[in-house]
N, C-alpha and C. Protein backbone atom coordinates (compact mmCIF):
# COMPACT_ATOMS: atom_id res chain seq x y z
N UNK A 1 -18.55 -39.37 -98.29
CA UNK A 1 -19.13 -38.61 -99.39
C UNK A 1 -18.24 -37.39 -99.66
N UNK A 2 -17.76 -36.91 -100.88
CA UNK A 2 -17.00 -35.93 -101.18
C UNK A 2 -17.65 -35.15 -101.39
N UNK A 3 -17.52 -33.85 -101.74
CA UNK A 3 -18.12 -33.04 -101.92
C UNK A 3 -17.47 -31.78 -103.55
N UNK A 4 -18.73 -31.71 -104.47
CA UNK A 4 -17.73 -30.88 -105.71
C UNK A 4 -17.16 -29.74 -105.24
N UNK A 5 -16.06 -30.05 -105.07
CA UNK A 5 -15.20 -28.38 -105.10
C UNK A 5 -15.54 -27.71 -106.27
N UNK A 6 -15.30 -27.70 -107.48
CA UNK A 6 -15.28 -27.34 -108.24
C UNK A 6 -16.64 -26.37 -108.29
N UNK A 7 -17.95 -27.09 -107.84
CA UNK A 7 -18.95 -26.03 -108.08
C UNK A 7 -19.40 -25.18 -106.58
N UNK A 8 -18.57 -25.80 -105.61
CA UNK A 8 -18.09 -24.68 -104.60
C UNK A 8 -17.20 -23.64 -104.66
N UNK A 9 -16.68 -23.90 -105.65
CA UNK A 9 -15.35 -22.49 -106.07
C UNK A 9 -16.04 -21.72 -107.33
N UNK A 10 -17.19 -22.00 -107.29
CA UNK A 10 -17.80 -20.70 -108.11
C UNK A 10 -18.79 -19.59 -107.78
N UNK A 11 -18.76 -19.79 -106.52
CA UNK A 11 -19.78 -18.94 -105.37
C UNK A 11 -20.73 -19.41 -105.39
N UNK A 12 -21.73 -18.35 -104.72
CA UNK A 12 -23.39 -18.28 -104.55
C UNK A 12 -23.83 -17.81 -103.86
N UNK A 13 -25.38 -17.41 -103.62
CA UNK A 13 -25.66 -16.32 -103.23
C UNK A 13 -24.88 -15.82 -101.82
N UNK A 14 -24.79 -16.81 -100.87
CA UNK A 14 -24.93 -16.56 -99.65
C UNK A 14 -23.37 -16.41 -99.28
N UNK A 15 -22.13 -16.82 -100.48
CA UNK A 15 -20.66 -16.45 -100.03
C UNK A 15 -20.03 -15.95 -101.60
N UNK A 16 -18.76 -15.73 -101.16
CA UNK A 16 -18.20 -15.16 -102.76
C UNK A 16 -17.04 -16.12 -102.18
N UNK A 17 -15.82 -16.14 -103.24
CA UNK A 17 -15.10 -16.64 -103.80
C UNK A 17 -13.57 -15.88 -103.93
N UNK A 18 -12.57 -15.88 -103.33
CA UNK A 18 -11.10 -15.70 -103.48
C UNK A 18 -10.43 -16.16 -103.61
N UNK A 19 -9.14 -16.62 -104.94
CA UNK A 19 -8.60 -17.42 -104.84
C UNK A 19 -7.01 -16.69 -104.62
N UNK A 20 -6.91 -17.73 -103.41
CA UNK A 20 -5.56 -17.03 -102.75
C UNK A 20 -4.04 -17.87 -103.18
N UNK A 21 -3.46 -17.67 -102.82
CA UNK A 21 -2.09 -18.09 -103.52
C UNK A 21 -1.91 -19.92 -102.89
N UNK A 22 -2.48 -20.04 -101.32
CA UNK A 22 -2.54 -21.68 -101.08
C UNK A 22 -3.69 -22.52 -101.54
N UNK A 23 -5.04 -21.80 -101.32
CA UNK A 23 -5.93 -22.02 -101.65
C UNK A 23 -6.93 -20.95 -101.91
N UNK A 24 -8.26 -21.58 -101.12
CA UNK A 24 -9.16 -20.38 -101.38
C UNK A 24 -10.30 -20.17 -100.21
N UNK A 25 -10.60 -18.86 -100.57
CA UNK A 25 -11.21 -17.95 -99.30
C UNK A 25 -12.23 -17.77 -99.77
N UNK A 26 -13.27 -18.63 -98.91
CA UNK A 26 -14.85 -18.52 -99.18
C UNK A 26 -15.25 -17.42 -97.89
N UNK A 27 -15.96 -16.72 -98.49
CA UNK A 27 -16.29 -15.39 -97.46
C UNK A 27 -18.31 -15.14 -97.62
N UNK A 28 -18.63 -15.32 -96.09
CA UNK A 28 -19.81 -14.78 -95.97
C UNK A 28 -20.37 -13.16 -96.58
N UNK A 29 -21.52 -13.53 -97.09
CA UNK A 29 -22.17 -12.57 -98.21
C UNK A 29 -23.07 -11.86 -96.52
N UNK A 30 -23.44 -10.38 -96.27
CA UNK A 30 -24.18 -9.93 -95.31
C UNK A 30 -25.57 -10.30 -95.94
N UNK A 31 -25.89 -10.80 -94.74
CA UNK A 31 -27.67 -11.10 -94.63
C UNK A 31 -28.42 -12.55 -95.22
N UNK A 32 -26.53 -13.27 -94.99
CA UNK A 32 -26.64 -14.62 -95.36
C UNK A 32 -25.77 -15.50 -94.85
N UNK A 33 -26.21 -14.88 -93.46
CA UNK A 33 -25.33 -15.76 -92.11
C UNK A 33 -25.63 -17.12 -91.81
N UNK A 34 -26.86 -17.45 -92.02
CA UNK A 34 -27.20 -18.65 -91.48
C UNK A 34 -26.83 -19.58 -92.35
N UNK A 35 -27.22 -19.47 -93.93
CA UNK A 35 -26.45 -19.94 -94.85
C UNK A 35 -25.27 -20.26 -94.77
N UNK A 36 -24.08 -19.03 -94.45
CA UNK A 36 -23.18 -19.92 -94.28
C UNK A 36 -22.17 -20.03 -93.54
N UNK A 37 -23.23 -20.56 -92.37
CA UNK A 37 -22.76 -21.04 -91.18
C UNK A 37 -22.81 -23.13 -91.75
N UNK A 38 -23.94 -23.29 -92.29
CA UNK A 38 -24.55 -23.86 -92.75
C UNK A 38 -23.37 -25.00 -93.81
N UNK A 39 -22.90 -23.77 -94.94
CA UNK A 39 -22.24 -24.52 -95.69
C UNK A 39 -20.60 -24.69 -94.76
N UNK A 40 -20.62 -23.69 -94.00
CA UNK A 40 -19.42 -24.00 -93.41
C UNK A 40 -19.42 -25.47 -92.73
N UNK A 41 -20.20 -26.03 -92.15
CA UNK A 41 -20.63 -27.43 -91.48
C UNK A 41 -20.41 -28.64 -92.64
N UNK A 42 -21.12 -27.76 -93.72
CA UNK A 42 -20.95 -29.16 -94.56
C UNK A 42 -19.66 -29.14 -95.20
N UNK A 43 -18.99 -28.01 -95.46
CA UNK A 43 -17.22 -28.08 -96.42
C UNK A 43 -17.01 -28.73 -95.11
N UNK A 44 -16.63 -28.34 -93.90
CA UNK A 44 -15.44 -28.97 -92.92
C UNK A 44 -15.77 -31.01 -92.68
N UNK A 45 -17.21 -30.86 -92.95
CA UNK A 45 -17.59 -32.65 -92.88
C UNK A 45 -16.90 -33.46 -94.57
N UNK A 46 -16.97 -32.89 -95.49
CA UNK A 46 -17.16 -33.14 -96.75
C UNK A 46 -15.76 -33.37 -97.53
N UNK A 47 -15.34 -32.23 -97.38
CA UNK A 47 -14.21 -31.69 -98.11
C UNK A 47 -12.68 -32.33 -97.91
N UNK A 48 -12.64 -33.71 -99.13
CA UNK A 48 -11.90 -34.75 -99.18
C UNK A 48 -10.89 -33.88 -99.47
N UNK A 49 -9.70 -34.03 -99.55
CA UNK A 49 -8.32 -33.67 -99.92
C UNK A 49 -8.01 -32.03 -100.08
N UNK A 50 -8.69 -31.77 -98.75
CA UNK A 50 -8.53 -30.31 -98.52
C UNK A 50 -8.30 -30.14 -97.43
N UNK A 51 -7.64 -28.55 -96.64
CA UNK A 51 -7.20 -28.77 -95.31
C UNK A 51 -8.90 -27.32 -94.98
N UNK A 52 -9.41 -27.99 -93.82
CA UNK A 52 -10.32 -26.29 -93.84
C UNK A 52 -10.43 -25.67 -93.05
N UNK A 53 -10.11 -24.69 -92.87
CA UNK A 53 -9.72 -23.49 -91.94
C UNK A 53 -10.97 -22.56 -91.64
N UNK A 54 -11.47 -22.26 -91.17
CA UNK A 54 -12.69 -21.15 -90.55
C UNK A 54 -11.49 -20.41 -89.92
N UNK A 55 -12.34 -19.25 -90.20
CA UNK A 55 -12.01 -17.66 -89.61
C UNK A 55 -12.87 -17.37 -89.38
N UNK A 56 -12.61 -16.88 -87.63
CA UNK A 56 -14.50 -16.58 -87.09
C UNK A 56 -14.09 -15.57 -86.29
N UNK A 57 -15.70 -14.97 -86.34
CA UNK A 57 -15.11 -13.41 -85.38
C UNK A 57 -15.73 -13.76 -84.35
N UNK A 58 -15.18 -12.50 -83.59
CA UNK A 58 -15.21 -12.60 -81.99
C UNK A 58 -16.36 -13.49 -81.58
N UNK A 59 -17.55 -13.36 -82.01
CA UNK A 59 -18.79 -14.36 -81.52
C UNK A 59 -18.65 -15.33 -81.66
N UNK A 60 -17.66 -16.00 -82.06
CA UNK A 60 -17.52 -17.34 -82.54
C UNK A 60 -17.74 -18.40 -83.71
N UNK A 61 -18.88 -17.40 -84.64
CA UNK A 61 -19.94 -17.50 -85.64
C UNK A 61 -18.51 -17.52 -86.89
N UNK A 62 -18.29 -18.61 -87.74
CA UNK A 62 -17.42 -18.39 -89.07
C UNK A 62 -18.11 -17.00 -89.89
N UNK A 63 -16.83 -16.12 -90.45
CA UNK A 63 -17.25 -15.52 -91.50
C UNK A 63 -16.93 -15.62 -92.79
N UNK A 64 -15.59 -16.69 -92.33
CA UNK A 64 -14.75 -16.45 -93.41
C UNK A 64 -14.03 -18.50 -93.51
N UNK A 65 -14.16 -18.59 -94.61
CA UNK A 65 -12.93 -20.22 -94.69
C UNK A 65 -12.21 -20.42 -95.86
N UNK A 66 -11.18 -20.84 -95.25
CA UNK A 66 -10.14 -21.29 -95.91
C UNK A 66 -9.69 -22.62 -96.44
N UNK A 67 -9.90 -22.74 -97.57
CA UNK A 67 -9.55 -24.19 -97.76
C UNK A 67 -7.96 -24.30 -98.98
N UNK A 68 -7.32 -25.26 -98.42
CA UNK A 68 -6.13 -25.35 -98.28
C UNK A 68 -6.25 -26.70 -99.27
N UNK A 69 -5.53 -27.04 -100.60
CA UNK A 69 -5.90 -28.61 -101.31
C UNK A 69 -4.24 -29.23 -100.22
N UNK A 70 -4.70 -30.32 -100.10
CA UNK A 70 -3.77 -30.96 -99.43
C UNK A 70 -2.68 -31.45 -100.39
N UNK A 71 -2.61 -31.86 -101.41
CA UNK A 71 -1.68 -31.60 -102.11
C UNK A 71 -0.62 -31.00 -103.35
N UNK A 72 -0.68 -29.89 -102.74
CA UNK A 72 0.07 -28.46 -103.22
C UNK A 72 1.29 -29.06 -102.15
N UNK A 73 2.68 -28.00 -102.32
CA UNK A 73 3.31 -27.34 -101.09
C UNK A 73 3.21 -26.39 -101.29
N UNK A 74 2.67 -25.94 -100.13
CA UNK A 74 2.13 -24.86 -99.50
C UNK A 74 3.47 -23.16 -99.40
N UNK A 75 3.23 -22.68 -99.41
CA UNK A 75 4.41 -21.44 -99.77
C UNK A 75 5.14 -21.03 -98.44
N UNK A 76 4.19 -20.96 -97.59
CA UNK A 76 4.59 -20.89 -95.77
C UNK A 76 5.28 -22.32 -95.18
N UNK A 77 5.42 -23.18 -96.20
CA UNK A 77 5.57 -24.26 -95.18
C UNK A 77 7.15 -24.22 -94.75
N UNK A 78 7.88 -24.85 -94.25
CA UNK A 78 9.23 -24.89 -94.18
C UNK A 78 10.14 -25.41 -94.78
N UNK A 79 11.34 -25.15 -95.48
CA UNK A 79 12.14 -25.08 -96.62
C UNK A 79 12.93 -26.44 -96.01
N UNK A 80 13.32 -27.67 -96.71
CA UNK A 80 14.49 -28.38 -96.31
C UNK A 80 15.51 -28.68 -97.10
């Protein structure tokens, strides 16, 4: 099952939305942790032709993810 990026890259309550130069940085909203801990479970199960990255703080708990479309090249990657 895929999942719409498209109406995941427009926020909601519980994260906001950055779009970064590889991809994009979904970031936990305060006092809407469980939420999205939540959606973080379902982008990393879901999320066809994307690479997904969590950024989690020290507790272990995601605050932050990164999703990467798998086919871009990527700006960091290595030059040949």
């Amino acid at each position: 099952m895929a999942m719409d990026i498209d109406a995941l890259l427009e926020g909601g309550p519980s994260y906001g939305v950055v779009d970064a130069k590889d991809g994009f940085l979904l970031y936990g909203r305060e006092g809407h942790e469980a939420e999205f801990r939540a959606l973080t479970a379902e982008v990393e199960a879901f999320a066809d032709g994307y690479e997904v990255i969590p950024l989690e703080t020290p507790d272990d708990s995601p605050d932050r993810l990164f999703l990467a479309p798998l086919t871009e090249e990527k700006s960091f990657a290595p030059r040949r």
